[in-house]
Protein backbone atom coordinates (compact mmCIF):
# COMPACT_ATOMS: atom_id res chain seq x y z
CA UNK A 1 130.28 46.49 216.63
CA UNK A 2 127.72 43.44 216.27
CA UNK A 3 125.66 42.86 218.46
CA UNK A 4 123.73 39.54 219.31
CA UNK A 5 119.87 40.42 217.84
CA UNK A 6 121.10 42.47 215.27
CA UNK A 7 118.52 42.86 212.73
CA UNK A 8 121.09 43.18 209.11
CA UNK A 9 119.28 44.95 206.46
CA UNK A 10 116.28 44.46 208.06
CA UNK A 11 116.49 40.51 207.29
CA UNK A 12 118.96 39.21 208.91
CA UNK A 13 118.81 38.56 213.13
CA UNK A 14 121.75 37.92 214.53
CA UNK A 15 121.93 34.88 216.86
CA UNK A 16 125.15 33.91 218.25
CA UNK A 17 128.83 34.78 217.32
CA UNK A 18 130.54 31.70 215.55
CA UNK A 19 134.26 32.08 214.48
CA UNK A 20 136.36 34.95 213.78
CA UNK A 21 139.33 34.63 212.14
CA UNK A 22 142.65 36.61 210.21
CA UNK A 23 140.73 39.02 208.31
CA UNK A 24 136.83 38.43 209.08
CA UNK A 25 134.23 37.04 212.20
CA UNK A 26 131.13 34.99 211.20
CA UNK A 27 127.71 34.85 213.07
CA UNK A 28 124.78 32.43 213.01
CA UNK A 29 121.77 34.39 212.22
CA UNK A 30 117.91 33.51 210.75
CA UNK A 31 116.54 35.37 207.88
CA UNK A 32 113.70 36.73 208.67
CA UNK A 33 112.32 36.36 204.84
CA UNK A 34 113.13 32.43 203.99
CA UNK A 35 112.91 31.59 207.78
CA UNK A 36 116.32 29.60 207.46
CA UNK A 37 119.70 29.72 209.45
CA UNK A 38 122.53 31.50 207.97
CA UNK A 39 126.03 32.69 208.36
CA UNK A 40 127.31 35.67 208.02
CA UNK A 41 130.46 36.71 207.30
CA UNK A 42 132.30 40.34 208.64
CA UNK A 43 135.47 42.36 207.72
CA UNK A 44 137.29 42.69 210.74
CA UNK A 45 136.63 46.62 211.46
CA UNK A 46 140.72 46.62 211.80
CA UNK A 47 140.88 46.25 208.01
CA UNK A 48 138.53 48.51 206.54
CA UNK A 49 140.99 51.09 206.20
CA UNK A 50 143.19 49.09 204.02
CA UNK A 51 141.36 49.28 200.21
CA UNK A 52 143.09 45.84 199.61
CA UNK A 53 141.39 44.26 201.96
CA UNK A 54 137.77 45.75 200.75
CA UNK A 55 138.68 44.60 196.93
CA UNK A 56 139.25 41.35 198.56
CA UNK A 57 135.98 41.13 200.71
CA UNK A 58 133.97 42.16 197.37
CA UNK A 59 136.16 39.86 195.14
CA UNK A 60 134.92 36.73 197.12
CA UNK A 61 130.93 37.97 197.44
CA UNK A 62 130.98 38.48 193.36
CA UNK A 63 132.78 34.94 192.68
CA UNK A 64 131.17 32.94 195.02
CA UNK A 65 127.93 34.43 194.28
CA UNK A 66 127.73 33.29 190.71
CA UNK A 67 128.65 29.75 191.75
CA UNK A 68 126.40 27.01 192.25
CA UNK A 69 127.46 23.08 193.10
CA UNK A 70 126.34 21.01 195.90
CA UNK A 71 129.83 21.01 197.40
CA UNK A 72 130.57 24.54 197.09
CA UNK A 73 129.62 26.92 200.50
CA UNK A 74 126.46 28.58 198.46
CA UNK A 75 126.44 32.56 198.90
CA UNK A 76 123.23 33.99 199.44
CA UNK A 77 123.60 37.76 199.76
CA UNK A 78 125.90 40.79 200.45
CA UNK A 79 126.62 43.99 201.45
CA UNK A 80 127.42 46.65 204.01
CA UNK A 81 126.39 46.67 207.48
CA UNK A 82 127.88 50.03 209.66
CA UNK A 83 130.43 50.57 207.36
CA UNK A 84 131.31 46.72 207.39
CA UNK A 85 131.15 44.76 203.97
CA UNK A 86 128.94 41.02 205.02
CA UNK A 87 128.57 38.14 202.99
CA UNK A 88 125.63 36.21 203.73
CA UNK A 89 126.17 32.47 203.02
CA UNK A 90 124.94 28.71 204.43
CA UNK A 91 124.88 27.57 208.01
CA UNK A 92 127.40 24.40 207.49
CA UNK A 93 126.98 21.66 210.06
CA UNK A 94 130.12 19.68 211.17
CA UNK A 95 133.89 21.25 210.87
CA UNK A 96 136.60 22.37 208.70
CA UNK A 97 139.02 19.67 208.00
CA UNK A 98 141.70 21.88 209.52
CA UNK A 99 140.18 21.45 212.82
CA UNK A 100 139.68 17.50 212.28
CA UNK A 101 143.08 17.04 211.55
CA UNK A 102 143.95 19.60 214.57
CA UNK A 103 141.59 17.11 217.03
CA UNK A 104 143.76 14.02 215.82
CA UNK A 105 140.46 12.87 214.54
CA UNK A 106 141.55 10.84 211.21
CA UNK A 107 139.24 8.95 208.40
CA UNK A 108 139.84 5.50 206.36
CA UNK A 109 142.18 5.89 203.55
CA UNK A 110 139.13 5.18 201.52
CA UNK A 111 136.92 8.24 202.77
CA UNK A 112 140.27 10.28 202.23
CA UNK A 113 139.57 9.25 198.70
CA UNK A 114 136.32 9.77 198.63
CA UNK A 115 136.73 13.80 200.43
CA UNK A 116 139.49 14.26 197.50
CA UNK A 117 136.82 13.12 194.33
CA UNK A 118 134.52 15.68 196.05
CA UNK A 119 136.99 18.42 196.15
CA UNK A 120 138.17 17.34 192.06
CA UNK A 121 134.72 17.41 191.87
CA UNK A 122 134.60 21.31 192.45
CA UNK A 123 137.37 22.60 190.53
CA UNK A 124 136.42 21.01 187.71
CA UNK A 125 133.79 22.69 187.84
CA UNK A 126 135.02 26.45 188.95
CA UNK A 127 138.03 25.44 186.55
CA UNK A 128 135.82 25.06 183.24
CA UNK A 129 134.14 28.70 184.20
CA UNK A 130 137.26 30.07 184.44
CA UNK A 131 138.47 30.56 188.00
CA UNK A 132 141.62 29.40 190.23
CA UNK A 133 140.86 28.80 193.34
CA UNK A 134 144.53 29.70 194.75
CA UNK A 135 143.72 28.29 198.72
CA UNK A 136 143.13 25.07 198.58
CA UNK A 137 143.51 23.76 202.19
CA UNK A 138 141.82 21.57 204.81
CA UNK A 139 140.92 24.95 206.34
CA UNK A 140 138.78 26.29 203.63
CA UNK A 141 137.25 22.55 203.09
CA UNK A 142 134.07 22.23 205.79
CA UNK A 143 133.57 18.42 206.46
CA UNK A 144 130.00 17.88 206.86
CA UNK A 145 128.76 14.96 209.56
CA UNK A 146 127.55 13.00 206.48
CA UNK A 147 130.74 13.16 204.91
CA UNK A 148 130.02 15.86 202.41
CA UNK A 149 132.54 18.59 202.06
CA UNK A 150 132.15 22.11 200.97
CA UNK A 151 134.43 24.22 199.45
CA UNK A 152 134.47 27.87 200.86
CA UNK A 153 136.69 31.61 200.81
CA UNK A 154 136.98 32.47 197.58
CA UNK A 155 138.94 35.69 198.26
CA UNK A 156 141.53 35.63 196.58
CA UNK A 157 140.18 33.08 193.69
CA UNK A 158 141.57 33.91 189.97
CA UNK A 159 138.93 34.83 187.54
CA UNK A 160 140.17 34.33 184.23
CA UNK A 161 137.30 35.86 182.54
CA UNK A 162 137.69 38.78 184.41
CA UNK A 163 139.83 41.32 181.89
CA UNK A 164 140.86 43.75 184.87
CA UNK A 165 144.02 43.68 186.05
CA UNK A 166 144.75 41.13 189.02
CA UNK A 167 146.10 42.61 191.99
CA UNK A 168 146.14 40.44 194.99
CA UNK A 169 148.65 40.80 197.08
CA UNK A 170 147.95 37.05 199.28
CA UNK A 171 148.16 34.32 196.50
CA UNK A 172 147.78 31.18 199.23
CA UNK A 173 149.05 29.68 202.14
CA UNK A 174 152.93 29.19 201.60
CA UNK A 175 153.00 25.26 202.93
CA UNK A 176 149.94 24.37 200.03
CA UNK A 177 151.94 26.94 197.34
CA UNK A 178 152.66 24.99 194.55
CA UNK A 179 156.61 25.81 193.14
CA UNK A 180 156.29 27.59 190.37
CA UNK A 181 153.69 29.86 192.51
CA UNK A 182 156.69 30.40 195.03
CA UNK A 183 158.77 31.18 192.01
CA UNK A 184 156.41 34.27 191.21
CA UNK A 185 155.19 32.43 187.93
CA UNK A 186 151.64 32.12 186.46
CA UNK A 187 149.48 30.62 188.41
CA UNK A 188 147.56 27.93 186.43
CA UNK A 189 144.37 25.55 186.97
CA UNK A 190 147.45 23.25 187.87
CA UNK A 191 148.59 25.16 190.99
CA UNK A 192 145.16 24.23 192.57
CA UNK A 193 145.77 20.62 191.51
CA UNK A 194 149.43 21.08 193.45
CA UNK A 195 147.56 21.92 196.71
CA UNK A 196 145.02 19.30 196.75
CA UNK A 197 148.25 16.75 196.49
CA UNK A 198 149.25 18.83 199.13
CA UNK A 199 145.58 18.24 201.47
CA UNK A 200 146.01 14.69 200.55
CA UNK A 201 149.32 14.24 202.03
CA UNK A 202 148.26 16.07 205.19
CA UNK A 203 144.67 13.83 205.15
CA UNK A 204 146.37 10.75 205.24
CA UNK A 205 149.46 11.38 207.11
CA UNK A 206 148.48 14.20 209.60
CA UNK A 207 151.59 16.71 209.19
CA UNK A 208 152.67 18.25 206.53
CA UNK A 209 155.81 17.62 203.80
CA UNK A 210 157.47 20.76 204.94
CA UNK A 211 157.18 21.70 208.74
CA UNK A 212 159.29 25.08 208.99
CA UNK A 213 158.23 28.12 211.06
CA UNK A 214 159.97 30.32 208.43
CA UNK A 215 157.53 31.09 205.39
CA UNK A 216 160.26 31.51 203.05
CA UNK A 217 161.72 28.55 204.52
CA UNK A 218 158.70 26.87 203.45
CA UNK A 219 158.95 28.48 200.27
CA UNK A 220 162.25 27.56 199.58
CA UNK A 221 161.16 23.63 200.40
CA UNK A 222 158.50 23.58 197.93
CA UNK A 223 160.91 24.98 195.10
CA UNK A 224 164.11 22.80 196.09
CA UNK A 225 163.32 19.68 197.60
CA UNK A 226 161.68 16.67 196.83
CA UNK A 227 158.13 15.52 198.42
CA UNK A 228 158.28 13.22 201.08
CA UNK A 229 156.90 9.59 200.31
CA UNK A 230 154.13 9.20 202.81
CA UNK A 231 154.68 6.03 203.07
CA UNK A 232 157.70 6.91 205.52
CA UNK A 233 155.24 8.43 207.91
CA UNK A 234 152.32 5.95 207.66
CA UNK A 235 153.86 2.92 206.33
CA UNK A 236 150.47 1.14 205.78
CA UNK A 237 149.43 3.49 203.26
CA UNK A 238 148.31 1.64 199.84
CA UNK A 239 150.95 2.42 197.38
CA UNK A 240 148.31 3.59 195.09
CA UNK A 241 147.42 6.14 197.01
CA UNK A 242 151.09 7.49 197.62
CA UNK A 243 151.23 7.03 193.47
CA UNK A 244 148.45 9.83 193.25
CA UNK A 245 149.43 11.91 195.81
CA UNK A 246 153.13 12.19 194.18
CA UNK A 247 151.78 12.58 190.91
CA UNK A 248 149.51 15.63 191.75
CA UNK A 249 152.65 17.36 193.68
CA UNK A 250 155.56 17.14 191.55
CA UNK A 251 157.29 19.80 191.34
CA UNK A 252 157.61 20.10 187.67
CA UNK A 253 154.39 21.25 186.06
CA UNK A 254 154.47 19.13 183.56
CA UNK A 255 154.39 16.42 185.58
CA UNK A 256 151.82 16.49 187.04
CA UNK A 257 147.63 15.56 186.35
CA UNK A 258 146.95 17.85 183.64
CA UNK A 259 143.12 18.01 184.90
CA UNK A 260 141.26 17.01 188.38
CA UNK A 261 139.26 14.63 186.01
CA UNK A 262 142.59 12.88 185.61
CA UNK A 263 142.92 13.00 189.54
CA UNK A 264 139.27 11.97 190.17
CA UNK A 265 139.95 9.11 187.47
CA UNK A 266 142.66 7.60 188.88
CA UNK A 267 140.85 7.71 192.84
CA UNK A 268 138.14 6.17 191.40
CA UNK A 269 140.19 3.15 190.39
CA UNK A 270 141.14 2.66 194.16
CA UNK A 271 137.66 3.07 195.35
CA UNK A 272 136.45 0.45 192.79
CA UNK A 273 138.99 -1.66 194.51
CA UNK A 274 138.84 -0.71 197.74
CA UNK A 275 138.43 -4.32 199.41
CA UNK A 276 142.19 -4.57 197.96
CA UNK A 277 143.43 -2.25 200.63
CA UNK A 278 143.85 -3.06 203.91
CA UNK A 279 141.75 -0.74 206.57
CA UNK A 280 143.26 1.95 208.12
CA UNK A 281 144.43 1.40 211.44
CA UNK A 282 143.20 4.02 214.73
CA UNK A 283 145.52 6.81 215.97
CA UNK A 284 145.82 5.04 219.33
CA UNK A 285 146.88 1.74 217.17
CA UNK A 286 149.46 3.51 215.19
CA UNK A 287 150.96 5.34 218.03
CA UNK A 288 150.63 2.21 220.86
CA UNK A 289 149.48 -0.77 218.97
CA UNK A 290 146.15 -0.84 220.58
CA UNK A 291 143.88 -3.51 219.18
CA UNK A 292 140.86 -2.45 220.95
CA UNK A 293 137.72 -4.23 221.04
């Protein structure tokens, strides 16, 4: 068990107990050494029997390690702890976009833009050294209070120059799962690109384009039928902006941006005419057509 004041490899001091979640908790603690905050990251003591779960765990600490971009969660250390594998990582001000969009908080179309280029930003580059992020979602995307975003949980990430065998059993969160993922196929640099269309839609329209409570239902959706146009749930949406969003999702491979730079390139356009679009309107105005102030 961890305990507040916790001294972790004789560095680390635990502080206060953050977040746990499915398969790990976190804790805010100061290093001792560099006299910064940190966060560090546990295996859930109910998993450490399962060797999948470990492989995971060590999977993410050896990516993310070797990684290094301003908008990436920067990994600073690992190891074991009691029997319990840690990661040691940055103390990230603000809030996952997950829990933005679960407040009913909501930003301009334009800084939805603007979060997106960030997030093309990173793949392109963990896609040009060879790994697949394979969970893109608002939950794994920290929103800073400056409007920087960070990318984190890089557990079950695809490293293509790794030549072992890969064995993951979780490949993603089904309602982000691009098609040909549900389908059992390869998973390409393209199935990330599928579930950043995917964080789009849910960034600017606040649900998702397939609300079952049935994963294979889900599943099934995101083989079979065609992606809602936003613009039937938030009908001020630019049309642009629906335009890129449909693009990056289509079902079809093929079909869709070949690259994030072709992604980035084509939200760029809309930010360099920005002043075209009209500003997005408050929750409380869409919902009750209040004017406000």
């Amino acid at each position: 068990m961890i305990r507040i004041g916790d001294k972790i490899q004789n560095r680390y001091r635990i502080v206060s107990r953050i977040a746990q979640g499915g398969m790990s908790e976190i804790y805010e603690a100061q290093d001792t050494v560099s006299k910064r905050s940190c966060a560090i990251k546990f295996l859930l003591e109910s998993l450490l029997k399962d060797d999948r779960n470990l492989r995971r765990f060590a999977h993410e600490a050896k990516v993310a390690s070797r990684l290094n971009h301003p908008n990436i969660c920067r990994v600073y250390d690992f190891g074991t702890f009691e029997s319990r594998p840690f990661i040691v990582f940055e103390l990230i001000s603000g809030q996952t976009l997950g829990n933005k969009l679960k407040l009913h908080s909501y930003v301009s179309y334009i800084e939805a833009c603007e979060i997106i280029i960030q997030i093309c930003d990173v793949l392109t580059y963990i896609h040009t050294r060879g790994i697949i992020h394979r969970d893109i979602k608002p939950d794994n995307i920290y929103y800073q209070y400056d409007g920087g975003v960070k990318l984190s949980d890089f557990g079950i990430a695809l490293d293509l120059t790794n030549k072992t065998r890969d064995d993951m059993v979780l490949i993603g969160s089904v309602h982000y799962l691009a098609p040909e993922v549900c389908k059992g196929g390869d998973v390409t640099r393209l199935a990330d690109i599928y579930s950043l269309g995917i964080t789009f839609f849910e960034l600017v329209t606040h649900t998702l384009p397939f609300m079952k409570d049935d994963p294979l239902e889900v599943a099934v959706s995101q083989v079979n039928d065609p992606m809602p146009l936003p613009t039937t749930i938030v009908t001020d949406l630019p049309k642009p902006i629906e335009k890129i969003i449909l693009k990056a999702t289509a079902k079809n491979p093929k079909e869709r941006y070949q690259s994030v730079r072709e992604m980035r390139d084509d939200l760029q356009i809309i930010l360099a005419n920005k002043n075209k679009f009209a500003k997005r309107k408050s929750l409380l105005q869409r919902l009750f057509g209040f004017r406000g102030e």
